[in-house]
N, C-alpha and C. Protein backbone atom coordinates (compact mmCIF):
# COMPACT_ATOMS: atom_id res chain seq x y z
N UNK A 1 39.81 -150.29 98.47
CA UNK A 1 40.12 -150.75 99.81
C UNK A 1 41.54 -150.38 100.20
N UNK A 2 42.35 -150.53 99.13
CA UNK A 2 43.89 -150.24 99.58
C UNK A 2 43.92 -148.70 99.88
N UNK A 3 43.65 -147.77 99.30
CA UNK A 3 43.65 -146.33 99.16
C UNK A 3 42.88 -146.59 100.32
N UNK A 4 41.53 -146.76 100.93
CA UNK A 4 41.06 -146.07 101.93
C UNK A 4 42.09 -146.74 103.23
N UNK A 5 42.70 -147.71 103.10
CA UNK A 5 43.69 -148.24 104.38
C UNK A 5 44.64 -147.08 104.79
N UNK A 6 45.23 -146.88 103.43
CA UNK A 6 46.58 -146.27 103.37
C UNK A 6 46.33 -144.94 103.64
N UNK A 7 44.97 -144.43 103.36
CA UNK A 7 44.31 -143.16 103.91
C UNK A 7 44.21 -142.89 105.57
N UNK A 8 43.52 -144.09 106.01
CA UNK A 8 43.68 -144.23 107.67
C UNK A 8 44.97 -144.17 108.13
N UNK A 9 46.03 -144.93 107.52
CA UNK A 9 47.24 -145.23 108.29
C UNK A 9 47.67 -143.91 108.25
N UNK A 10 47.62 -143.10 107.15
CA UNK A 10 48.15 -141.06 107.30
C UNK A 10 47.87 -140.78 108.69
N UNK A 11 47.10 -141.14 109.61
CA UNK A 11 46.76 -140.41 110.61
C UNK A 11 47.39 -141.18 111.59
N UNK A 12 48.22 -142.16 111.30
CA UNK A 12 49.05 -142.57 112.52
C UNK A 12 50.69 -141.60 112.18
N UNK A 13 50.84 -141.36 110.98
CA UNK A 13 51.72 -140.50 110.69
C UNK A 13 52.11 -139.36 111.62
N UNK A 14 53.25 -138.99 111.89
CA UNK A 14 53.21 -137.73 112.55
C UNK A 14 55.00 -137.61 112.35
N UNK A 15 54.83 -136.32 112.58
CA UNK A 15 56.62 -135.55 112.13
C UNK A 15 57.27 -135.00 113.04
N UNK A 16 58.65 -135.66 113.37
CA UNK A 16 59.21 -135.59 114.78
C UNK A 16 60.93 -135.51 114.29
N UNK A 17 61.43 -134.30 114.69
CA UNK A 17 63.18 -134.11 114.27
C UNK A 17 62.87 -134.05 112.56
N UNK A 18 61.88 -133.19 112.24
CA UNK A 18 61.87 -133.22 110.38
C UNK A 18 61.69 -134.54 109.50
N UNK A 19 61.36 -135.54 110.63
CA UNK A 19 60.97 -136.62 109.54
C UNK A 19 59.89 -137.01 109.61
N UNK A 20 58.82 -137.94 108.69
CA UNK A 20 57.66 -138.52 108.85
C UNK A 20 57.93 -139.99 109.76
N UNK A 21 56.98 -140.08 110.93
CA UNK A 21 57.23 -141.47 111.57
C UNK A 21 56.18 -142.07 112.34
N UNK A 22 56.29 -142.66 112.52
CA UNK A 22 54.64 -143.75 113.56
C UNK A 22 55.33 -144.25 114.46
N UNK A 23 54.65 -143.68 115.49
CA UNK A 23 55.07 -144.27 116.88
C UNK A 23 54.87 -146.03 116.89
N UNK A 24 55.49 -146.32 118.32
CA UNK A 24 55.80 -148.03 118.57
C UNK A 24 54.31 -148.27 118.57
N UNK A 25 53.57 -147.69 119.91
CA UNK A 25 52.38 -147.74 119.99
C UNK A 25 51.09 -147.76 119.01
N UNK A 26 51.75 -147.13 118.24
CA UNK A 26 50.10 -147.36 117.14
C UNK A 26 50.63 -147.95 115.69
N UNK A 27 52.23 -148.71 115.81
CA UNK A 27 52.56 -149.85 115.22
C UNK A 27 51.77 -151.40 115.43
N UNK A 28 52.14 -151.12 117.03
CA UNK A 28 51.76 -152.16 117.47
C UNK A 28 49.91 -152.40 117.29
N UNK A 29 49.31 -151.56 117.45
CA UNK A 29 47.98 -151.26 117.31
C UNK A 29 47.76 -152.01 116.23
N UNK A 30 48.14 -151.52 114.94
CA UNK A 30 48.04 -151.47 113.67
C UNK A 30 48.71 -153.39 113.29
N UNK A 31 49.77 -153.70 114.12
CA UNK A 31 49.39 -155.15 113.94
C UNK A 31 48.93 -156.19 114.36
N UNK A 32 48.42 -155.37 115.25
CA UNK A 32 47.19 -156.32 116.48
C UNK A 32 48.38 -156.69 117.53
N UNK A 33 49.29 -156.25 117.83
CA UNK A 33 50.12 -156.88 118.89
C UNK A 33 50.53 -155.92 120.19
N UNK A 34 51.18 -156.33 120.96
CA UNK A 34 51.18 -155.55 122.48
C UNK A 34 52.20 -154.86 122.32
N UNK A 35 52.49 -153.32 122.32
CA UNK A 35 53.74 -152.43 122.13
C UNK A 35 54.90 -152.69 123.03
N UNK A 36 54.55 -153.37 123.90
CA UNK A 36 55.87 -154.12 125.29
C UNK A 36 56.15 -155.19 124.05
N UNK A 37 55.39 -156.33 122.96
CA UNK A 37 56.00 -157.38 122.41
C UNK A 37 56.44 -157.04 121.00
N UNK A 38 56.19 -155.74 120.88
CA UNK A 38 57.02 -155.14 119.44
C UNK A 38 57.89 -154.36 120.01
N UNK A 39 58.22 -153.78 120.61
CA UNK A 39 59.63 -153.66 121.48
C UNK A 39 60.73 -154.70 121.61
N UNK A 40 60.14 -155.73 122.20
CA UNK A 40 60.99 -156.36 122.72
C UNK A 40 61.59 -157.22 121.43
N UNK A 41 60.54 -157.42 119.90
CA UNK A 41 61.38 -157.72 119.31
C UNK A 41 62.27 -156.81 118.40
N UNK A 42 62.38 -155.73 118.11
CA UNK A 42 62.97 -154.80 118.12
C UNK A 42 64.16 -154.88 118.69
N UNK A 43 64.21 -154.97 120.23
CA UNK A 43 65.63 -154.96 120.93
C UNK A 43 66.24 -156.20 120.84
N UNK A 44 65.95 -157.45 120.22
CA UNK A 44 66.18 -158.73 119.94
C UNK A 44 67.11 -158.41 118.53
N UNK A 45 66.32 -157.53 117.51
CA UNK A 45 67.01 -157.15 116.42
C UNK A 45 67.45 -155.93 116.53
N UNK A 46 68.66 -155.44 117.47
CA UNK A 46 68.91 -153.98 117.46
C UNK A 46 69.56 -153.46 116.39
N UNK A 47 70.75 -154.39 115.81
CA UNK A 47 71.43 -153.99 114.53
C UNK A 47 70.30 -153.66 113.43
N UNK A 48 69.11 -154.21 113.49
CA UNK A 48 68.71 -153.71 111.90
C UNK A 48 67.59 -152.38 112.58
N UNK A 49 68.05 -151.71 113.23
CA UNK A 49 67.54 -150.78 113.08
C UNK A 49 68.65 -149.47 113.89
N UNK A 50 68.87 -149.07 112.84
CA UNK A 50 69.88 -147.66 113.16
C UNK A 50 69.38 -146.14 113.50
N UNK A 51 69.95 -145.69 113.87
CA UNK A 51 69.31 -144.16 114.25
C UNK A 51 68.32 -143.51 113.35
N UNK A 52 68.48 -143.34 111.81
CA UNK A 52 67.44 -143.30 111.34
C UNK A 52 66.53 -144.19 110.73
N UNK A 53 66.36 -145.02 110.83
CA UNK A 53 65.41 -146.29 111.49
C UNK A 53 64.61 -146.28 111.88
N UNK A 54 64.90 -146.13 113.44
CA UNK A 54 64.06 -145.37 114.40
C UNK A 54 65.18 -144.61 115.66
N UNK A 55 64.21 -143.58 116.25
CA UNK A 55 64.50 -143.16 117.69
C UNK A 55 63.91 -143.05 118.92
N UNK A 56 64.33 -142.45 120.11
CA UNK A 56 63.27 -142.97 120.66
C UNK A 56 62.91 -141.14 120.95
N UNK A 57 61.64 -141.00 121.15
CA UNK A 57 60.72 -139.48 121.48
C UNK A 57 61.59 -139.02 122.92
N UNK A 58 61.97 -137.83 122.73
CA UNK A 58 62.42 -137.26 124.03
C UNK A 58 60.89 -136.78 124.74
N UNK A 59 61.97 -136.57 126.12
CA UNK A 59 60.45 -135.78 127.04
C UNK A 59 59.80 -134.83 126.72
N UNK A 60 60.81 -133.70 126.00
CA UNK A 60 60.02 -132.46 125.44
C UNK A 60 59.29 -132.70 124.46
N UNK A 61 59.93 -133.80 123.54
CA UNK A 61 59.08 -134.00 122.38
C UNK A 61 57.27 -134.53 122.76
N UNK A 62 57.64 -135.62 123.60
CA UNK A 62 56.05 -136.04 124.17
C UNK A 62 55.67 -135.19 124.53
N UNK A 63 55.66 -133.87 125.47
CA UNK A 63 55.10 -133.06 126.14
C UNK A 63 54.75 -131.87 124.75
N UNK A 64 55.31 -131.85 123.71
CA UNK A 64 54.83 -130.82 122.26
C UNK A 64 53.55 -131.55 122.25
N UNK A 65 53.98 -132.89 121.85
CA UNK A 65 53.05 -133.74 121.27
C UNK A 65 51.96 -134.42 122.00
N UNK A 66 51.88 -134.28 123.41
CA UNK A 66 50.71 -134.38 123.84
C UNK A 66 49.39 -133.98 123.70
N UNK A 67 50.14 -132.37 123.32
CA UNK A 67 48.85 -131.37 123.26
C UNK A 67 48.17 -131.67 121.84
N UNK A 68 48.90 -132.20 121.13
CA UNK A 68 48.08 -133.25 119.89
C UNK A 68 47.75 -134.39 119.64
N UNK A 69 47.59 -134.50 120.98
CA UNK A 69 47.13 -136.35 121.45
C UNK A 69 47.86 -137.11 120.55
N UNK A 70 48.97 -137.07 120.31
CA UNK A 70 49.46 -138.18 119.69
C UNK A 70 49.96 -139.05 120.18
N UNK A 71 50.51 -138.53 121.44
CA UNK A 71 50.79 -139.87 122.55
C UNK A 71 49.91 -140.41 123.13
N UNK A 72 49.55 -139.29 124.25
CA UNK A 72 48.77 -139.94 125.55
C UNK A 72 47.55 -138.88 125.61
N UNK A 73 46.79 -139.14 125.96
CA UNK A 73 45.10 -138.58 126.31
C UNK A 73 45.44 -138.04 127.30
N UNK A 74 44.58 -136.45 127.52
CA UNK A 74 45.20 -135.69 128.48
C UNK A 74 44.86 -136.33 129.94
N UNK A 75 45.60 -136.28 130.88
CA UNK A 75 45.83 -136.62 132.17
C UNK A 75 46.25 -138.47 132.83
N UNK A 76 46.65 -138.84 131.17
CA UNK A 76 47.34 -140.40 131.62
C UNK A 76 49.03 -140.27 131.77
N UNK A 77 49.81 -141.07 132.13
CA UNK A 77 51.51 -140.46 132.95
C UNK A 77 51.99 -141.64 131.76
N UNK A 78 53.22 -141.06 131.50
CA UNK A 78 53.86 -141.28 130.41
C UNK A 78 55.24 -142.10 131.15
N UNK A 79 54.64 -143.54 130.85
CA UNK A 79 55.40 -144.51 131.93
C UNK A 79 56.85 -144.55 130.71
N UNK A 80 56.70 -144.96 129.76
CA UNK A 80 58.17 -145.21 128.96
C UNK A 80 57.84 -144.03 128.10
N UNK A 81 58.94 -143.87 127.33
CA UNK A 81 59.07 -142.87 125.93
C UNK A 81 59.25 -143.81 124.97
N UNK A 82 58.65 -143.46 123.91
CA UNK A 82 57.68 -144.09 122.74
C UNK A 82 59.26 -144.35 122.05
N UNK A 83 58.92 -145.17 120.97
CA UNK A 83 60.02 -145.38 120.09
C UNK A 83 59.67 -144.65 119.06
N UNK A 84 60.34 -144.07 117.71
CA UNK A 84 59.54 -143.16 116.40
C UNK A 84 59.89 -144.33 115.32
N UNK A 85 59.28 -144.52 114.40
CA UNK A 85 59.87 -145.50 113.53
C UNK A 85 59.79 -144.86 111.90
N UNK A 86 60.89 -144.64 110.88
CA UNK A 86 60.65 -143.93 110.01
C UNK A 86 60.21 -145.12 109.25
N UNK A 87 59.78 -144.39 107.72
CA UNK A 87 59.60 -145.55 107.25
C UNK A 87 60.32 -146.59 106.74
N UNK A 88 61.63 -146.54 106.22
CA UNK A 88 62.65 -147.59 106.29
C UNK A 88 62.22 -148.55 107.56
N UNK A 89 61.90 -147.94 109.00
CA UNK A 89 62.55 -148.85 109.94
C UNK A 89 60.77 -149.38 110.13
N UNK A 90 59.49 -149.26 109.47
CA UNK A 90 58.77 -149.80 109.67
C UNK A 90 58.80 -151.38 108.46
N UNK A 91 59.60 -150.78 107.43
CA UNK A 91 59.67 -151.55 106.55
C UNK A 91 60.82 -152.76 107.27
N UNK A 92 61.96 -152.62 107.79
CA UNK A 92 62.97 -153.51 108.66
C UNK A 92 61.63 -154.46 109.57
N UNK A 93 60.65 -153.18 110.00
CA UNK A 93 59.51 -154.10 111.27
C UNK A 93 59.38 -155.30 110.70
N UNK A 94 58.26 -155.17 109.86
CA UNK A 94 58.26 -156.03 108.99
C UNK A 94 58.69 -157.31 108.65
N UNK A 95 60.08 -157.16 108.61
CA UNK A 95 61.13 -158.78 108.28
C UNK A 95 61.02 -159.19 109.66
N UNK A 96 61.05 -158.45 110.81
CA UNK A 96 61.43 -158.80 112.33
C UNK A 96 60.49 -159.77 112.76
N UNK A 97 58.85 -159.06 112.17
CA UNK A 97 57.87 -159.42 113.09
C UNK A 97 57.60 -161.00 112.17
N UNK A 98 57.69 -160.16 110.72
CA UNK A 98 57.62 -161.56 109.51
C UNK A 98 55.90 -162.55 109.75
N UNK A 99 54.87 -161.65 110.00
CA UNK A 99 54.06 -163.15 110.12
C UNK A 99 52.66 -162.30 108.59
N UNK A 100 52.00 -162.82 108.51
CA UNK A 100 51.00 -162.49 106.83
C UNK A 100 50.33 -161.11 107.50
N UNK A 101 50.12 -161.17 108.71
CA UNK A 101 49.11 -159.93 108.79
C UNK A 101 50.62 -158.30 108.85
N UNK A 102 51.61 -158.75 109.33
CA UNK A 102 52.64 -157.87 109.87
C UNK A 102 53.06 -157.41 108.08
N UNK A 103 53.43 -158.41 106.94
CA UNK A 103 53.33 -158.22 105.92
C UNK A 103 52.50 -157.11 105.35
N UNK A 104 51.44 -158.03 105.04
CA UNK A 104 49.84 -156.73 104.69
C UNK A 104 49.71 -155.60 105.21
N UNK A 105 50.07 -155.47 106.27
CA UNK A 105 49.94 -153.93 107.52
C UNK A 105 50.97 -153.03 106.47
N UNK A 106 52.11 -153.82 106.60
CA UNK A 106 53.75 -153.04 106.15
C UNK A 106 53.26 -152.14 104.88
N UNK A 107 52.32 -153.51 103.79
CA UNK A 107 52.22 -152.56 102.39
C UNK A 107 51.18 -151.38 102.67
N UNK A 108 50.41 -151.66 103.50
CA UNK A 108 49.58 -150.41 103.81
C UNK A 108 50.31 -149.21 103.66
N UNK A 109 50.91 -149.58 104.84
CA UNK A 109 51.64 -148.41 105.64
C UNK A 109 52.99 -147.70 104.31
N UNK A 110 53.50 -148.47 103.75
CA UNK A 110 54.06 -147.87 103.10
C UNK A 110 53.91 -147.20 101.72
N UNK A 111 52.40 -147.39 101.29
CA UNK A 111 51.42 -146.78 100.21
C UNK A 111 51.04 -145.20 100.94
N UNK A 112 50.84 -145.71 102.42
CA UNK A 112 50.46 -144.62 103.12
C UNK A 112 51.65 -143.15 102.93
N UNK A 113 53.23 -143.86 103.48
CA UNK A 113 54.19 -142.76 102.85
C UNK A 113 54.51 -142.61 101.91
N UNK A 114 53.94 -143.51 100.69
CA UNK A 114 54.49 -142.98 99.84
C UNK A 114 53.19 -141.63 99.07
N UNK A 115 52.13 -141.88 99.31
CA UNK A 115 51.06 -140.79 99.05
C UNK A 115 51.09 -139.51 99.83
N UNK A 116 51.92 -139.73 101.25
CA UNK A 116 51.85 -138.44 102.11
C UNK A 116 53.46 -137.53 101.28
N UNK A 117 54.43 -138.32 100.53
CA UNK A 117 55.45 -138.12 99.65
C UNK A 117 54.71 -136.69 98.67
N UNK A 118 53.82 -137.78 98.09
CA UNK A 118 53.03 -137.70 96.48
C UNK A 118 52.73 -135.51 96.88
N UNK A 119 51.71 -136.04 98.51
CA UNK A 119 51.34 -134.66 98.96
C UNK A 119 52.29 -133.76 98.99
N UNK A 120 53.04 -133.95 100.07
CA UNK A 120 54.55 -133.09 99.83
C UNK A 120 55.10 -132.18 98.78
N UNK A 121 55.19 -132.95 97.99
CA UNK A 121 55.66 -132.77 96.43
C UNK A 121 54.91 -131.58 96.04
N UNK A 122 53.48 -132.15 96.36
CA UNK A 122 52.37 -131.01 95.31
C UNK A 122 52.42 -129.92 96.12
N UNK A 123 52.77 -129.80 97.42
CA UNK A 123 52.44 -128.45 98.61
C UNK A 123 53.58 -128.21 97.98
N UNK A 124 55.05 -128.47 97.25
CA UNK A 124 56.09 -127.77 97.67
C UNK A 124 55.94 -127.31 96.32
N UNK A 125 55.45 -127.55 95.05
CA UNK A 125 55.17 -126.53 94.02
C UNK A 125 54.05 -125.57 94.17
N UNK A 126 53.14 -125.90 94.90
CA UNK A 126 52.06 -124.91 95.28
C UNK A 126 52.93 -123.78 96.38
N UNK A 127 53.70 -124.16 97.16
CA UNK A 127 54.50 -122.67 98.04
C UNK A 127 55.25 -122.11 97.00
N UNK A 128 56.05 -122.61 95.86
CA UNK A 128 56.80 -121.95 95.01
C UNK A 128 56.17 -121.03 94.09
N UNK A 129 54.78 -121.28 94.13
CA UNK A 129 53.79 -120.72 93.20
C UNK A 129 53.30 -119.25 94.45
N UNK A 130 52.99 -119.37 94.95
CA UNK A 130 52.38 -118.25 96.26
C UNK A 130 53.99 -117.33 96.56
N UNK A 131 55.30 -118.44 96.27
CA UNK A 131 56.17 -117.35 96.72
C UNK A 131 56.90 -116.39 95.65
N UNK A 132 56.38 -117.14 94.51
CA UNK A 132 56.70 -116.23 92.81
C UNK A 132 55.53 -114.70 93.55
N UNK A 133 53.96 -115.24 93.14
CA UNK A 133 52.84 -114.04 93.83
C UNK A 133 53.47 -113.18 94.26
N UNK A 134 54.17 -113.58 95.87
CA UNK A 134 54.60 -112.39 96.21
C UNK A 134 55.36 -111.76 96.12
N UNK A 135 56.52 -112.12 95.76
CA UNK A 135 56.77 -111.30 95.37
C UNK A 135 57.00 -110.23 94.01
N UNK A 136 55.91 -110.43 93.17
CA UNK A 136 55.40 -109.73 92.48
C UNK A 136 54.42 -108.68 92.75
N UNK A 137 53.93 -109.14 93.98
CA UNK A 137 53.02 -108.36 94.61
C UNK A 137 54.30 -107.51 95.48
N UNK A 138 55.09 -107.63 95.97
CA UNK A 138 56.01 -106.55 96.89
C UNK A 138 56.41 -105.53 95.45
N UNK A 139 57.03 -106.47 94.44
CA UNK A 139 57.66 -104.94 93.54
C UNK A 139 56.28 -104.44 93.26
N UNK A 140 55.35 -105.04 92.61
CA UNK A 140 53.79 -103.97 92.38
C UNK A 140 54.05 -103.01 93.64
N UNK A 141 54.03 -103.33 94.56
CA UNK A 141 53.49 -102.49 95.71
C UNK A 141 54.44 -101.37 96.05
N UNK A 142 55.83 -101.74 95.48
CA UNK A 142 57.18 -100.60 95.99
C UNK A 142 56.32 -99.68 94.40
N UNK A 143 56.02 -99.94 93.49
CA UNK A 143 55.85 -99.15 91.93
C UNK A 143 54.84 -98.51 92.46
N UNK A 144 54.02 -98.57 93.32
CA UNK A 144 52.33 -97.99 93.27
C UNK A 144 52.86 -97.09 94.27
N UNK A 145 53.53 -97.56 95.10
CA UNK A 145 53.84 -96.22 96.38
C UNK A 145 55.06 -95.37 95.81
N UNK A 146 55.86 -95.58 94.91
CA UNK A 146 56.75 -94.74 94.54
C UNK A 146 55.89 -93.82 93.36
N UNK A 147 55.00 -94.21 92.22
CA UNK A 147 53.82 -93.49 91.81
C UNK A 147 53.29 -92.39 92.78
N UNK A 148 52.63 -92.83 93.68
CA UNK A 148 51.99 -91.89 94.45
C UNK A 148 52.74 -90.86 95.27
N UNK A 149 53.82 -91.16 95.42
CA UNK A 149 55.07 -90.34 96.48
C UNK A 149 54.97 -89.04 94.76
N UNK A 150 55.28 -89.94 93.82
CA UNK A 150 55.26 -88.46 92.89
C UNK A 150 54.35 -87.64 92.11
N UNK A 151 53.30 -88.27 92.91
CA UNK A 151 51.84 -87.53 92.41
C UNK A 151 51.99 -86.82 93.47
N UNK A 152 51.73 -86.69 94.73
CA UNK A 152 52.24 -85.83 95.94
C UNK A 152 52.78 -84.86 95.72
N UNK A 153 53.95 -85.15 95.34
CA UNK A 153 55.55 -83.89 94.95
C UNK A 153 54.80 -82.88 93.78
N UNK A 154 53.97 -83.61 93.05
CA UNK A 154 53.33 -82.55 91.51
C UNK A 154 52.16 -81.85 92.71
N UNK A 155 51.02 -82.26 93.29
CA UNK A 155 50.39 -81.64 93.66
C UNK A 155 50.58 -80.71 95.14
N UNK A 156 51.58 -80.76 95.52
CA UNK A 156 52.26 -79.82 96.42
C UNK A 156 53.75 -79.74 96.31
N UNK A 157 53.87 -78.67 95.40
CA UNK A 157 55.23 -78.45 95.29
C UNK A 157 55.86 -77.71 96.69
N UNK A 158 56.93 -78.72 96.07
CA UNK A 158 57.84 -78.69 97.80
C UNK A 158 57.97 -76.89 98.14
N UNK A 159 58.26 -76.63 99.51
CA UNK A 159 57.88 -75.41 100.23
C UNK A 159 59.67 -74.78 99.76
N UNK A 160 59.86 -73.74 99.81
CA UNK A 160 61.18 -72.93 99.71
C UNK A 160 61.70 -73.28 101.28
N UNK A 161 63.11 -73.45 101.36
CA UNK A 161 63.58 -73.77 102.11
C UNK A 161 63.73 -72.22 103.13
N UNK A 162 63.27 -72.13 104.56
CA UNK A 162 63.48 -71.32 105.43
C UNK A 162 64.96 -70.46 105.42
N UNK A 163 64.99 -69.36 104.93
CA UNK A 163 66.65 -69.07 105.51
C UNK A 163 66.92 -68.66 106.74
N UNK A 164 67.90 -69.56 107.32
CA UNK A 164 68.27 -69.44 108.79
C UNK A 164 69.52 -68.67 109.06
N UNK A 165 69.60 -67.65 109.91
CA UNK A 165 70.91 -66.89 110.21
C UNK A 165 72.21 -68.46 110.91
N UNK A 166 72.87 -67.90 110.31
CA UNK A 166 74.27 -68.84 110.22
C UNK A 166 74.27 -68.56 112.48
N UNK A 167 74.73 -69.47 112.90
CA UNK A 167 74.72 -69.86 113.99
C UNK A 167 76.95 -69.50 114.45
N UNK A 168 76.86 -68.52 115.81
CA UNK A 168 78.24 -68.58 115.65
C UNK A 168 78.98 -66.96 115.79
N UNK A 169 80.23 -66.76 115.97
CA UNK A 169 79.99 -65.02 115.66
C UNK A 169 80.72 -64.76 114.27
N UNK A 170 79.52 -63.33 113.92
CA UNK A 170 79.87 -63.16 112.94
C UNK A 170 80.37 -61.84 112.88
N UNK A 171 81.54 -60.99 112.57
CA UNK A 171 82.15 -60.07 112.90
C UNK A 171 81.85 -58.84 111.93
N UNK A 172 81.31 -57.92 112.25
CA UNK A 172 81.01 -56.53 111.25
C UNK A 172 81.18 -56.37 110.68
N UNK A 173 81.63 -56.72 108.98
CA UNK A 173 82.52 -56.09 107.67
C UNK A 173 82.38 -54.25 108.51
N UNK A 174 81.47 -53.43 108.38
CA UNK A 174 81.58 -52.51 108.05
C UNK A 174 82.44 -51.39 108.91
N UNK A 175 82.76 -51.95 110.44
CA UNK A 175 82.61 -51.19 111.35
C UNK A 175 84.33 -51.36 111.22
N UNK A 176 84.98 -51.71 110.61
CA UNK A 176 87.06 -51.22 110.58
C UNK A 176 87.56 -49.83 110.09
């Protein structure tokens, strides 16, 4: 049951300025409460939450992220800009909101980053592995074409170079 929670909550996940974060809106979702009344306690506790904490989504950012429905469903108007909450500052939520279900949600959610971590980890030895490949595959590939450049040169030996009359004047030895 915990794994399949913490599995769902991945998909409130999303990555905004290079970090992993969950919007206000599907915080609030996620603890059954109204995103205007997890806001507002939020701005009640502004000190415990610092810039990376949370921020709030610029316009361009909503408008990337529309086109991946992560905000708004296409053709609804984007009355406020969302808050981002990393996970530190969902974990701060937490103490703010303080009630058993806001608790339980929190450990979800933070099984949730710490497995999307776990993923991370394994993609970033799996790219180190594909980027050894290639380039083993580039020197193979400079050895096989420098091979063949000198199988070429053996089976057509290069042509005698044209002799060209020197360009310019050139004055008679014989005629003094």
């Amino acid at each position: 049951m915990k794994e399949t929670a913490s599995l769902e909550i991945q998909e409130y996940i999303h990555h905004f300025r290079g970090k992993a974060v969950i919007l206000d809106r599907d915080l609030a979702h996620l603890y059954g409460v109204e995103p205007r009344a997890l806001n507002q306690a939020v701005k009640r506790n502004r000190e415990r939450f610092p810039s990376d904490f949370m921020f709030q989504i610029t316009k361009e950012e909503s408008g990337s992220s529309r086109s991946q429905n992560v905000i708004l469903k296409k053709g609804r108007n984007l009355k406020y800009l969302p808050y981002a909450f990393t996970e530190q500052g969902v974990s701060m939520l937490s103490a703010v909101l303080n009630s058993p279900k806001a608790i339980e949600i929190s450990l979800h959610i933070m099984r949730a980053f710490v497995q999307l971590r776990k993923m991370l980890l394994g993609n970033e030895a799996l790219r180190y592995a594909i980027e050894s490949l290639e380039k083993r595959m580039n020197k193979n590939e400079r050895d096989i074409q420098l091979a063949i450049q000198a199988i070429q040169q053996l089976i057509e030996p290069p042509q005698p170079p044209v002799k060209q009359r020197k360009m310019g004047f050139i004055p008679d030895r014989h005629k003094v």
